[in-house]
C-alpha atoms as a PDB file:
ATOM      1  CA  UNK A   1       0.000   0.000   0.000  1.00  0.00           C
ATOM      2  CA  UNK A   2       1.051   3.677  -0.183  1.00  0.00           C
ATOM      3  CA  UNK A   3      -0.416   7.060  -0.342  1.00  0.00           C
ATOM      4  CA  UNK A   4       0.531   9.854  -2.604  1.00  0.00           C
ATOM      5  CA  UNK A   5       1.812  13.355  -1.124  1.00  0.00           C
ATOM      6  CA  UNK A   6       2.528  16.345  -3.216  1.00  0.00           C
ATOM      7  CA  UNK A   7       3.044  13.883  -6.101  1.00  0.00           C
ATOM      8  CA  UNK A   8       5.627  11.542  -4.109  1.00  0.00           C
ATOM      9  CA  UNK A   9       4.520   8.176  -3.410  1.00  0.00           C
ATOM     10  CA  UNK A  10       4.848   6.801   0.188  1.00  0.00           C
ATOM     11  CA  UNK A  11       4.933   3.179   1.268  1.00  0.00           C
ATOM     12  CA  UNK A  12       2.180   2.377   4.089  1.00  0.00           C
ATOM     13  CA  UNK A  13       1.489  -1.105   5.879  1.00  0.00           C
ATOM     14  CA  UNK A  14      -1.391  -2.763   5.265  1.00  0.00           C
ATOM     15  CA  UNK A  15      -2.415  -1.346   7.925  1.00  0.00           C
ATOM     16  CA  UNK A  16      -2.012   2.305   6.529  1.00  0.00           C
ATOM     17  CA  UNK A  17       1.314   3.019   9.163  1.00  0.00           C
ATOM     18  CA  UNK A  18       4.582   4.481   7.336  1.00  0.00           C
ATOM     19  CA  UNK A  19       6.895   1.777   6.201  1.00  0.00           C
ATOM     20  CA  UNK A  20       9.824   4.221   7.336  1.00  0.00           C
ATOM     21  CA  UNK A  21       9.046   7.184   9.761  1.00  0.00           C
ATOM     22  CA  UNK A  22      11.340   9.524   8.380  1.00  0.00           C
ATOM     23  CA  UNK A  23       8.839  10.042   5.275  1.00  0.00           C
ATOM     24  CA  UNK A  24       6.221  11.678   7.319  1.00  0.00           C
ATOM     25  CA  UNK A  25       6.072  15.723   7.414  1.00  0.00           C
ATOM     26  CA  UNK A  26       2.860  17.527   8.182  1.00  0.00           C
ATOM     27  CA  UNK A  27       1.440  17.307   5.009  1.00  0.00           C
ATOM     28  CA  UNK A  28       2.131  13.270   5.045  1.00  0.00           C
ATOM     29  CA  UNK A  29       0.027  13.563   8.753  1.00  0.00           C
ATOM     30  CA  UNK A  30      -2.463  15.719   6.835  1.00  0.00           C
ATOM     31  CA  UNK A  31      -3.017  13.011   4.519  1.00  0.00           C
ATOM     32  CA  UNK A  32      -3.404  10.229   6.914  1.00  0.00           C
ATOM     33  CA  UNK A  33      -5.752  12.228   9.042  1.00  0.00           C
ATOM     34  CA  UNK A  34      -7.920  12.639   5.840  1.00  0.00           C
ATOM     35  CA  UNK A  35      -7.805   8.569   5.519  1.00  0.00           C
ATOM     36  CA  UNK A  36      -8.849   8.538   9.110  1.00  0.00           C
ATOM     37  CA  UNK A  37     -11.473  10.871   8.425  1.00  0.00           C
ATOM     38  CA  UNK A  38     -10.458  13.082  10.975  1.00  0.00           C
ATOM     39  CA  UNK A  39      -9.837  17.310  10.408  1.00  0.00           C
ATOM     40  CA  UNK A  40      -6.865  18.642  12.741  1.00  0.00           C
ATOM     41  CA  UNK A  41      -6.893  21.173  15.201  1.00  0.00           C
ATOM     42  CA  UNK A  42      -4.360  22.364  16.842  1.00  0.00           C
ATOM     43  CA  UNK A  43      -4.666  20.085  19.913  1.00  0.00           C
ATOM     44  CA  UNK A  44      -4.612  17.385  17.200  1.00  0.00           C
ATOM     45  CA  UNK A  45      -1.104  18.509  16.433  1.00  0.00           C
ATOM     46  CA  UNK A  46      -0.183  18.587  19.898  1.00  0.00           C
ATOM     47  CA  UNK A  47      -0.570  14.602  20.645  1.00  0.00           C
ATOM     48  CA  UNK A  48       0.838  14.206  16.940  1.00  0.00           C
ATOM     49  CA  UNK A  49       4.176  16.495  18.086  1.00  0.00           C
ATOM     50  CA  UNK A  50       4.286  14.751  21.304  1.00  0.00           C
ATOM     51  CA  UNK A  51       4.284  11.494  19.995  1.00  0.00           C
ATOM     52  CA  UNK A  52       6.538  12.162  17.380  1.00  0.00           C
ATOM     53  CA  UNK A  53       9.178  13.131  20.234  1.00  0.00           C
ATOM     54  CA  UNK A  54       8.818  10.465  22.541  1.00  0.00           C
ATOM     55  CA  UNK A  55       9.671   7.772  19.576  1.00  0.00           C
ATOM     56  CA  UNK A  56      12.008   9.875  17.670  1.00  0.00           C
ATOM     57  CA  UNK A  57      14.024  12.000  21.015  1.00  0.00           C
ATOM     58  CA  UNK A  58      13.306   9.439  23.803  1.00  0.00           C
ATOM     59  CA  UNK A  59      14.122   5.753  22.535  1.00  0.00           C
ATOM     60  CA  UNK A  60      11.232   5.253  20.459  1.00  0.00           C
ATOM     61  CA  UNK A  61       9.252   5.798  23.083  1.00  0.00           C
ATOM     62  CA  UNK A  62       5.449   4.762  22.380  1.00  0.00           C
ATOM     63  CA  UNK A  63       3.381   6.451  25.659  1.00  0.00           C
ATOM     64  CA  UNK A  64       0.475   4.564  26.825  1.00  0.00           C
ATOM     65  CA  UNK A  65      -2.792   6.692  27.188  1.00  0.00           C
ATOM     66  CA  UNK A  66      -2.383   7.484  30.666  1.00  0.00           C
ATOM     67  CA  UNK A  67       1.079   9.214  29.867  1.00  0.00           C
ATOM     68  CA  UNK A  68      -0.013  11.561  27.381  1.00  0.00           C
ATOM     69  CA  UNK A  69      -3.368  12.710  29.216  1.00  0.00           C
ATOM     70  CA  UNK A  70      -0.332  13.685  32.205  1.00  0.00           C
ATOM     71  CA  UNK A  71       1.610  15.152  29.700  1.00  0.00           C
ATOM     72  CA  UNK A  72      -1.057  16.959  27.292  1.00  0.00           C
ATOM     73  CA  UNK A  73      -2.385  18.102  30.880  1.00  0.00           C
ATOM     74  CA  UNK A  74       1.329  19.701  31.106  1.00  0.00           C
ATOM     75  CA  UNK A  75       0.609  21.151  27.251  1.00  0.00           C
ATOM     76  CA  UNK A  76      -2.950  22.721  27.988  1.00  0.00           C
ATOM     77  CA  UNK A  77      -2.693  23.078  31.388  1.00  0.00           C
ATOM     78  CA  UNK A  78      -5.549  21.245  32.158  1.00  0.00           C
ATOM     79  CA  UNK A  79      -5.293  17.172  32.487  1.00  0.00           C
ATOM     80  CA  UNK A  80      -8.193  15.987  29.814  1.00  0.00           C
ATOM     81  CA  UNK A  81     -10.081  12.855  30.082  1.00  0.00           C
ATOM     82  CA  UNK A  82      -9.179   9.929  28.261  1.00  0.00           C
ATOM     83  CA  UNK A  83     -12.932  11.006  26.323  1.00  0.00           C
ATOM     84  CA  UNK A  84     -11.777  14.057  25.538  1.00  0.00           C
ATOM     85  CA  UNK A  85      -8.414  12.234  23.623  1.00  0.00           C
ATOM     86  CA  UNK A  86     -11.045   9.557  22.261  1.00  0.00           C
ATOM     87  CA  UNK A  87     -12.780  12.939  20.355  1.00  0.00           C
ATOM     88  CA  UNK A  88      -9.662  14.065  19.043  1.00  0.00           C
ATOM     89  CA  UNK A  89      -8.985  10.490  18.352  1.00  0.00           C
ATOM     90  CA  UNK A  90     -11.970   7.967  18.343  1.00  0.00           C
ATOM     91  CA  UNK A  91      -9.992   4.478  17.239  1.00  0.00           C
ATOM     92  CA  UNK A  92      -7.582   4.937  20.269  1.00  0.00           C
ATOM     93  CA  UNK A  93      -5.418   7.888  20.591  1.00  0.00           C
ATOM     94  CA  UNK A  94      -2.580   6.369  21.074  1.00  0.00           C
ATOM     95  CA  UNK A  95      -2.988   3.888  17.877  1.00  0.00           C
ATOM     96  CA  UNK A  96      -4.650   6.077  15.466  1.00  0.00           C
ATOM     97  CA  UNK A  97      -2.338   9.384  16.547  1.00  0.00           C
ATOM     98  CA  UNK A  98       0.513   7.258  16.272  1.00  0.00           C
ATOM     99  CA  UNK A  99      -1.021   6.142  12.695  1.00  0.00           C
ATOM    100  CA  UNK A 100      -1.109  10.470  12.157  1.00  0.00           C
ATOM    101  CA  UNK A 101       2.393  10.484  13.881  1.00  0.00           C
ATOM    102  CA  UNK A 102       3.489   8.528  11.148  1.00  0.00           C
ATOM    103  CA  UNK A 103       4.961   6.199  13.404  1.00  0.00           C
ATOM    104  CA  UNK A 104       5.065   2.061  13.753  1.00  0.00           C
ATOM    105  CA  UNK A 105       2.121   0.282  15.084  1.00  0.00           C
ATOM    106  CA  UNK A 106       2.086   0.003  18.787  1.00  0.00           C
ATOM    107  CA  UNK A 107       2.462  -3.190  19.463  1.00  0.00           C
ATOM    108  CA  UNK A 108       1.612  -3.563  23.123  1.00  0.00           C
ATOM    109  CA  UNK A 109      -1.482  -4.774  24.668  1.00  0.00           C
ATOM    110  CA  UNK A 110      -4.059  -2.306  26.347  1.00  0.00           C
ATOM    111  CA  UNK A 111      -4.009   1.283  26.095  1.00  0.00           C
ATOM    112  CA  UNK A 112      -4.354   2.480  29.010  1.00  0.00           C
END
């Protein structure tokens, strides 16, 4: 699979994740969100930045959900509820933003 991006071709999973991380920008996240059916906001791009700097700056680093409502909480100064992240993000925020993130799959069980 693959999706096309200001006429460059990018190679997806079957699962619609970047084959190789370092292809995403924001208009490769723009993209995905479109597949996902979801429009971004700017608190969007907050969980999308975040978790693009855990994996990349913190030893790939993929935050359970419980993480990133702490740290978003630190972001918007107000800790939001794991439904608030499941509006921004309704097929799991931390699988489907990662998906955005254009990073791998999480692989671990739960989400919370």
């Amino acid at each position: 699979m693959a999706i096309e991006v200001n006429g460059k071709t990018i190679p997806t999973t079957d699962s619609g994740y970047l084959e190789n991380y370092l292809d995403w920008d924001e208009d490769v996240a723009s993209k995905l969100a479109e597949i996902e059916g979801i429009e971004l906001t700017d608190k969007h791009w907050d969980v999308i930045k975040y978790l693009r700097d855990e994996y990349v700056n913190n030893g790939q680093n993929q935050p359970m959900e419980r993480v990133v409502l702490k740290d978003m909480g630190k972001v918007w100064g107000s800790k939001p509820s794991s439904k608030d992240l499941y509006q921004l993000f309704p097929l799991a925020p931390t699988k489907q933003g990662t998906k955005i993130a254009g990073l791998p799959a999480v692989r671990r069980k739960g989400g919370y």
